[in-house]
N, C-alpha and C. Protein backbone atom coordinates (compact mmCIF):
# COMPACT_ATOMS: atom_id res chain seq x y z
N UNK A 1 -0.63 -9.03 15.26
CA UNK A 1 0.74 -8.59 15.38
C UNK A 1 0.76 -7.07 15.32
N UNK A 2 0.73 -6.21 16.05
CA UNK A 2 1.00 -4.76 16.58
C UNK A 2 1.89 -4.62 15.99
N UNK A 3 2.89 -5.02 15.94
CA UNK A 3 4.49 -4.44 15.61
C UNK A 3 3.86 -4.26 13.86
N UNK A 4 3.68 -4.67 12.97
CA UNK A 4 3.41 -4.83 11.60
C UNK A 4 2.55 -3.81 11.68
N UNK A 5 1.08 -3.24 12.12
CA UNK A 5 0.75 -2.25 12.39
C UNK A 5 1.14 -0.70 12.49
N UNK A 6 1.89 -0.97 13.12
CA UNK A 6 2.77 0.16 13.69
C UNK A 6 3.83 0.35 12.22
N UNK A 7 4.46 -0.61 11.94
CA UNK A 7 5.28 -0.54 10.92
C UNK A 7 4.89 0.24 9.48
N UNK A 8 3.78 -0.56 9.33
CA UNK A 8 2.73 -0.46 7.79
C UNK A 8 2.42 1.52 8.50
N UNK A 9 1.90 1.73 9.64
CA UNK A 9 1.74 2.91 9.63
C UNK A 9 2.73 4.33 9.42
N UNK A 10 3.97 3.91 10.15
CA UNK A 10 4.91 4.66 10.13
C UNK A 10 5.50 4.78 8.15
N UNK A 11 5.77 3.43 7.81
CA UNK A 11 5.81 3.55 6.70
C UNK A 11 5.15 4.63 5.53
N UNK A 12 3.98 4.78 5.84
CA UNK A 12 3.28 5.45 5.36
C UNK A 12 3.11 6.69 5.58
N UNK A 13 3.53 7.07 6.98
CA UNK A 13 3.52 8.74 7.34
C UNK A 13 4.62 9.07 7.69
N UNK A 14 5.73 8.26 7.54
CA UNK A 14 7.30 8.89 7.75
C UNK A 14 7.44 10.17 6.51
N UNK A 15 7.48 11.19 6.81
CA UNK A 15 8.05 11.68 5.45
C UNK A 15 7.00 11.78 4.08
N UNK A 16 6.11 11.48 4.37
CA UNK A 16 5.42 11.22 3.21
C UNK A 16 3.99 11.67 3.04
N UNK A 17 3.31 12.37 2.18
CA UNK A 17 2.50 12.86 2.08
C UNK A 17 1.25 12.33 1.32
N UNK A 18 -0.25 12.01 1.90
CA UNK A 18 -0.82 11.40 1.21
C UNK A 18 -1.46 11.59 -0.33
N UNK A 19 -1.88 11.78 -1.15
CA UNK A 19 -2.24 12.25 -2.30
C UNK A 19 -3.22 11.14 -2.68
N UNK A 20 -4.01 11.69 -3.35
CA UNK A 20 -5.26 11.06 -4.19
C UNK A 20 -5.11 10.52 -5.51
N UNK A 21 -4.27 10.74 -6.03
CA UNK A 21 -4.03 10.24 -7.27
C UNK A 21 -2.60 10.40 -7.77
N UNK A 22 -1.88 9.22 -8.93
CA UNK A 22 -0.44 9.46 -8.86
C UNK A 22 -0.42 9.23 -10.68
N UNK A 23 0.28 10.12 -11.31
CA UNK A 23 -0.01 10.51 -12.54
C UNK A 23 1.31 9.39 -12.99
N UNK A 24 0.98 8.29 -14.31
CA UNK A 24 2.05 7.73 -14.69
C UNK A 24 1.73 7.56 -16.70
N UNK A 25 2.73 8.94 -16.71
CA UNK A 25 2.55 8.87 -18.07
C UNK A 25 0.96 9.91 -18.18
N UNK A 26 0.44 9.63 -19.48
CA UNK A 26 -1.07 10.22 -19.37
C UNK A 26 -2.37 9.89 -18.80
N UNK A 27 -2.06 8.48 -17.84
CA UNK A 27 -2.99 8.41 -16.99
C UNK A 27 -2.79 8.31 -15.64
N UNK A 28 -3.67 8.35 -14.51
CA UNK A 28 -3.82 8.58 -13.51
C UNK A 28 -4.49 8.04 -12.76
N UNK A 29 -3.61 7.09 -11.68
CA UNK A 29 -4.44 5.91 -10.72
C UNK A 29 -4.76 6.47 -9.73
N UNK A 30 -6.20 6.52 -8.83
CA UNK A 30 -6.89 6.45 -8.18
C UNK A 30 -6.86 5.40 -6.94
N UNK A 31 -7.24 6.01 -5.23
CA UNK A 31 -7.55 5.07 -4.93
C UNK A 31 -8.67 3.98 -5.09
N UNK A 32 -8.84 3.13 -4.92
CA UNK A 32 -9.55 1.79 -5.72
C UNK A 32 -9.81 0.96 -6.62
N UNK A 33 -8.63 1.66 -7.11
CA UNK A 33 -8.11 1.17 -8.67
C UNK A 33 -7.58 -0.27 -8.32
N UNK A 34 -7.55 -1.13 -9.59
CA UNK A 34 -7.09 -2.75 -9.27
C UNK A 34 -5.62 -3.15 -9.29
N UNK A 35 -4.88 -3.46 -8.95
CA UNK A 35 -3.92 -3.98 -9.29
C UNK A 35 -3.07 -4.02 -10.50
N UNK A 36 -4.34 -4.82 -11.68
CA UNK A 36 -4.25 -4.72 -12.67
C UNK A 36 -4.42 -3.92 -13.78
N UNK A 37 -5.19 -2.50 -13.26
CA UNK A 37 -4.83 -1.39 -13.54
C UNK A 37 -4.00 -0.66 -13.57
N UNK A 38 -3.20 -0.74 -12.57
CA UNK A 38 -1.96 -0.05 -11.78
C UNK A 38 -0.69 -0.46 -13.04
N UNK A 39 -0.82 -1.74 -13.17
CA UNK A 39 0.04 -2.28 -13.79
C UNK A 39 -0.46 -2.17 -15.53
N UNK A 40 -1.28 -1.57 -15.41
CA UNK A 40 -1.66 -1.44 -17.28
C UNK A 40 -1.20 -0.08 -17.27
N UNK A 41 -1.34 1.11 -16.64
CA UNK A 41 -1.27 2.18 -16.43
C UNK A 41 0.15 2.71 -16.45
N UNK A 42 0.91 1.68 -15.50
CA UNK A 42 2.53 2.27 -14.39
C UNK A 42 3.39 1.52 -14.77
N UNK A 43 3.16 0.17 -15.76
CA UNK A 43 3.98 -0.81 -15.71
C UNK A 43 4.64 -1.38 -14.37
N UNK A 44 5.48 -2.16 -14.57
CA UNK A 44 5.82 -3.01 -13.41
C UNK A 44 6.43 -1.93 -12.27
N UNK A 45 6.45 -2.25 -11.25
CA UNK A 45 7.02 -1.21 -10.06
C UNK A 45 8.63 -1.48 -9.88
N UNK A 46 8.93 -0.39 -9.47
CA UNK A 46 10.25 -0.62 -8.88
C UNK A 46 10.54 -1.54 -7.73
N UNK A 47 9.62 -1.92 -6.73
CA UNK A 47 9.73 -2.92 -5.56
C UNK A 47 8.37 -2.96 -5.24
N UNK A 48 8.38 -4.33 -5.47
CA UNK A 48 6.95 -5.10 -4.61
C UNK A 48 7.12 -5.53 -3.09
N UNK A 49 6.64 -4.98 -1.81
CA UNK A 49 6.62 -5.85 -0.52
C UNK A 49 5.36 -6.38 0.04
N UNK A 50 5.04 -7.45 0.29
CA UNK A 50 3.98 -7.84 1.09
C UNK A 50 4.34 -8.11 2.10
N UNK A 51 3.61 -7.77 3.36
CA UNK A 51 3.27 -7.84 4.38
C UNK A 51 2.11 -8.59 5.10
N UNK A 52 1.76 -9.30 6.16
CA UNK A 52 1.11 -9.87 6.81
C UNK A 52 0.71 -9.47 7.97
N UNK A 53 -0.52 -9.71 8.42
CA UNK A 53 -0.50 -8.90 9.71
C UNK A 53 -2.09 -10.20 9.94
N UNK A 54 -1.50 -11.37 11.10
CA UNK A 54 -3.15 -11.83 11.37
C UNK A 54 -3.27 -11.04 12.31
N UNK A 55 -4.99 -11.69 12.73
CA UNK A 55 -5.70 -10.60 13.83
C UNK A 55 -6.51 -11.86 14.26
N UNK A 56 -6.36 -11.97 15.63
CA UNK A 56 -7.06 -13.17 16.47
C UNK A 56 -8.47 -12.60 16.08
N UNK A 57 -9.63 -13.95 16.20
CA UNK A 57 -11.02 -13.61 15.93
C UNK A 57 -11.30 -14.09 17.31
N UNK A 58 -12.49 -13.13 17.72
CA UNK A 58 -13.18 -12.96 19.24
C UNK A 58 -14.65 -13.15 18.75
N UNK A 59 -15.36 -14.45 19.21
CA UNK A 59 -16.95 -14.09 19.13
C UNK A 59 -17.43 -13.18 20.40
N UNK A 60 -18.74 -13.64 20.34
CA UNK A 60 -19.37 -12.45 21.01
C UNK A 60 -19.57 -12.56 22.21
N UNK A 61 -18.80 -13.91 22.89
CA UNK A 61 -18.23 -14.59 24.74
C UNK A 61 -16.85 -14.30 24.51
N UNK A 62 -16.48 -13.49 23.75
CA UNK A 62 -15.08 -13.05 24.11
C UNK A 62 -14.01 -13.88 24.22
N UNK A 63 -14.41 -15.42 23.09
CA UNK A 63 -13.38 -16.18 23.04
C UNK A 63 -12.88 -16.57 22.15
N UNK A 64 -11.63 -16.72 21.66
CA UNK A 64 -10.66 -16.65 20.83
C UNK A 64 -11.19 -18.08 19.65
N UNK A 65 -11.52 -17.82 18.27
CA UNK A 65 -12.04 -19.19 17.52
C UNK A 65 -11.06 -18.86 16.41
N UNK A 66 -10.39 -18.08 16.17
CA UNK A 66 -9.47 -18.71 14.66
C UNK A 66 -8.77 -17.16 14.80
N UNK A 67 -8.13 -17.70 13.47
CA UNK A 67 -6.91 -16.17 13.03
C UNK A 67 -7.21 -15.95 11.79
N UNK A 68 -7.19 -14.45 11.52
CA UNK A 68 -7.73 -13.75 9.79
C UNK A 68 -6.53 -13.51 9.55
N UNK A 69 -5.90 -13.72 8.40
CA UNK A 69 -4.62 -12.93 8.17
C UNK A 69 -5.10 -11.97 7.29
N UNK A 70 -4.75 -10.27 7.36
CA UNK A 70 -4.83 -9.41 6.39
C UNK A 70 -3.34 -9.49 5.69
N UNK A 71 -3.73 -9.52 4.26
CA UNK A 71 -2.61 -9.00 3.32
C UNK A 71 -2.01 -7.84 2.98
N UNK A 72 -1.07 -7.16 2.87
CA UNK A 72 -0.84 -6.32 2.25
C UNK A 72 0.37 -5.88 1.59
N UNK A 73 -0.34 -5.46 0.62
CA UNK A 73 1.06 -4.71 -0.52
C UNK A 73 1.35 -3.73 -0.57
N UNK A 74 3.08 -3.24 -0.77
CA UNK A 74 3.58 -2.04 -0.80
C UNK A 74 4.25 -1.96 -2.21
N UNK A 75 3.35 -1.42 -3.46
CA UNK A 75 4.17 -1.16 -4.62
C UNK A 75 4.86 0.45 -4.64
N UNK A 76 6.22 0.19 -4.73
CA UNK A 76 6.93 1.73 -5.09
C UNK A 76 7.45 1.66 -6.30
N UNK A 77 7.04 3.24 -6.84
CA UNK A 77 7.38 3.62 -8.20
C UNK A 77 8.04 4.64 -7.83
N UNK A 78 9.19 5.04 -9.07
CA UNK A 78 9.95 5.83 -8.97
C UNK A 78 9.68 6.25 -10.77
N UNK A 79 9.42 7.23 -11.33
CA UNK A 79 9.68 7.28 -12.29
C UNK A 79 10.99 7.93 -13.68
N UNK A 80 11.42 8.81 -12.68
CA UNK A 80 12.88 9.44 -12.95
C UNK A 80 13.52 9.46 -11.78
N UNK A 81 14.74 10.09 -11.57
CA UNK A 81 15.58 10.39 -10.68
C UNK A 81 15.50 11.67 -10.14
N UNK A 82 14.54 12.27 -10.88
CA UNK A 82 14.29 13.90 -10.76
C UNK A 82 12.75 13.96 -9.64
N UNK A 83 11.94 12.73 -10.09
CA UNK A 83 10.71 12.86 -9.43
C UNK A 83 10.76 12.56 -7.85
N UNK A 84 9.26 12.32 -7.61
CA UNK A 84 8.77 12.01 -6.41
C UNK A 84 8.94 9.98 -6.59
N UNK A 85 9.02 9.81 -5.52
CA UNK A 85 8.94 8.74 -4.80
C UNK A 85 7.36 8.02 -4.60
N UNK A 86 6.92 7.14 -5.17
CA UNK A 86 5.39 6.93 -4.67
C UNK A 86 5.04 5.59 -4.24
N UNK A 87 4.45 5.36 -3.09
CA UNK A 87 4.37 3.97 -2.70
C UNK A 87 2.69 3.95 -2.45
N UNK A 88 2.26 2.87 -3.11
CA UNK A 88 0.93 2.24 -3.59
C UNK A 88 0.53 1.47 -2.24
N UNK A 89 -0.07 1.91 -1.73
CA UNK A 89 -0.68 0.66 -0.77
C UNK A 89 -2.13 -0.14 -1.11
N UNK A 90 -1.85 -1.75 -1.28
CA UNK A 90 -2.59 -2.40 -1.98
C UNK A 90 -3.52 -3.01 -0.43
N UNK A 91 -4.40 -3.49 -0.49
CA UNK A 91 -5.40 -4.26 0.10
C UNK A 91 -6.42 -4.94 -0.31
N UNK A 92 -6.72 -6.59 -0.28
CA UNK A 92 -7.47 -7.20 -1.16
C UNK A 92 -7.52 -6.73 -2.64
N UNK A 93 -6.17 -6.41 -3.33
CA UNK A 93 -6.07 -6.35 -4.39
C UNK A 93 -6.73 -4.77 -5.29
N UNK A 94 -6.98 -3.77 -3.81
CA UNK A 94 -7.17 -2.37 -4.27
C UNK A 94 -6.46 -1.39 -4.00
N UNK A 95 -6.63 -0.39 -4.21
CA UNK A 95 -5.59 0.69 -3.94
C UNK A 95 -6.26 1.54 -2.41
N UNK A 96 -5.23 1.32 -1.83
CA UNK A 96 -6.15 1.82 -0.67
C UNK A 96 -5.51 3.01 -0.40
N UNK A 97 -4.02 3.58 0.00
CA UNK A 97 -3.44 4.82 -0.13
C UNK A 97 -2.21 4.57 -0.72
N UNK A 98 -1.96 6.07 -1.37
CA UNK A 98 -1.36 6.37 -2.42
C UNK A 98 -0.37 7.29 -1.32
N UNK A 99 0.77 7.51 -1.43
CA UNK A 99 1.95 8.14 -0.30
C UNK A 99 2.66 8.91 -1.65
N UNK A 100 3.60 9.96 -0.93
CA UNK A 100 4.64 10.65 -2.14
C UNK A 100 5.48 11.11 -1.34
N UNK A 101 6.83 11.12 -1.62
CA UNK A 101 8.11 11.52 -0.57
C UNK A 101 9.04 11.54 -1.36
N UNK A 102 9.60 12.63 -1.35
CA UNK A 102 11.00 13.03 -1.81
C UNK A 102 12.24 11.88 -2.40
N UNK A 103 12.94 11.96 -3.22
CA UNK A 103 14.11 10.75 -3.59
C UNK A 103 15.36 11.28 -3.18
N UNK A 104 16.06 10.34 -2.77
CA UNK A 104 17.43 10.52 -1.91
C UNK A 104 18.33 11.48 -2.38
């Protein structure tokens, strides 16, 4: 599904700047951090979204044998009204990019 692609991407570079690490409280998540880090660290998020995106599988005659679905999660934290905006992008349950963008 292209369109989800496209979406998950724009999402991520609308406005928003990537960063390496997002400070919550006195510690500081990393990409590849677990899930369950995130959540020992940040407490619960302001909005959880998952997303889906399969991807037809092609062997090596170029013919179509099954569908992979990739997962993915969009956790956003907000921590004041004064801060930045930060949305977690999860994959197989890691941190894969970390985004930061301005609050309304």
């Amino acid at each position: 599904m292209p369109n989800l692609k496209i979406f998950l991407t724009a999402l991520m570079l609308l406005g928003c700047v990537n960063v390496f690490a997002m400070r919550c409280g006195n510690a500081l998540v990393y990409e590849g951090d677990s899930k369950f880090l995130v959540l020992r660290k940040c407490g619960e998020p302001l909005a959880k979204d998952v997303y889906q995106d399969p991807n037809l599988l092609i062997n090596q005659f170029n013919v179509p044998y099954g569908i992979a679905t990739d997962i993915y999660e969009v956790w956003t934290y907000q921590f004041s009204s004064n801060e930045f905006i930060y949305e977690v992008l999860f994959q197989s349950g890691r941190v894969v990019m970390i985004n930061t963008s301005r609050g309304i």
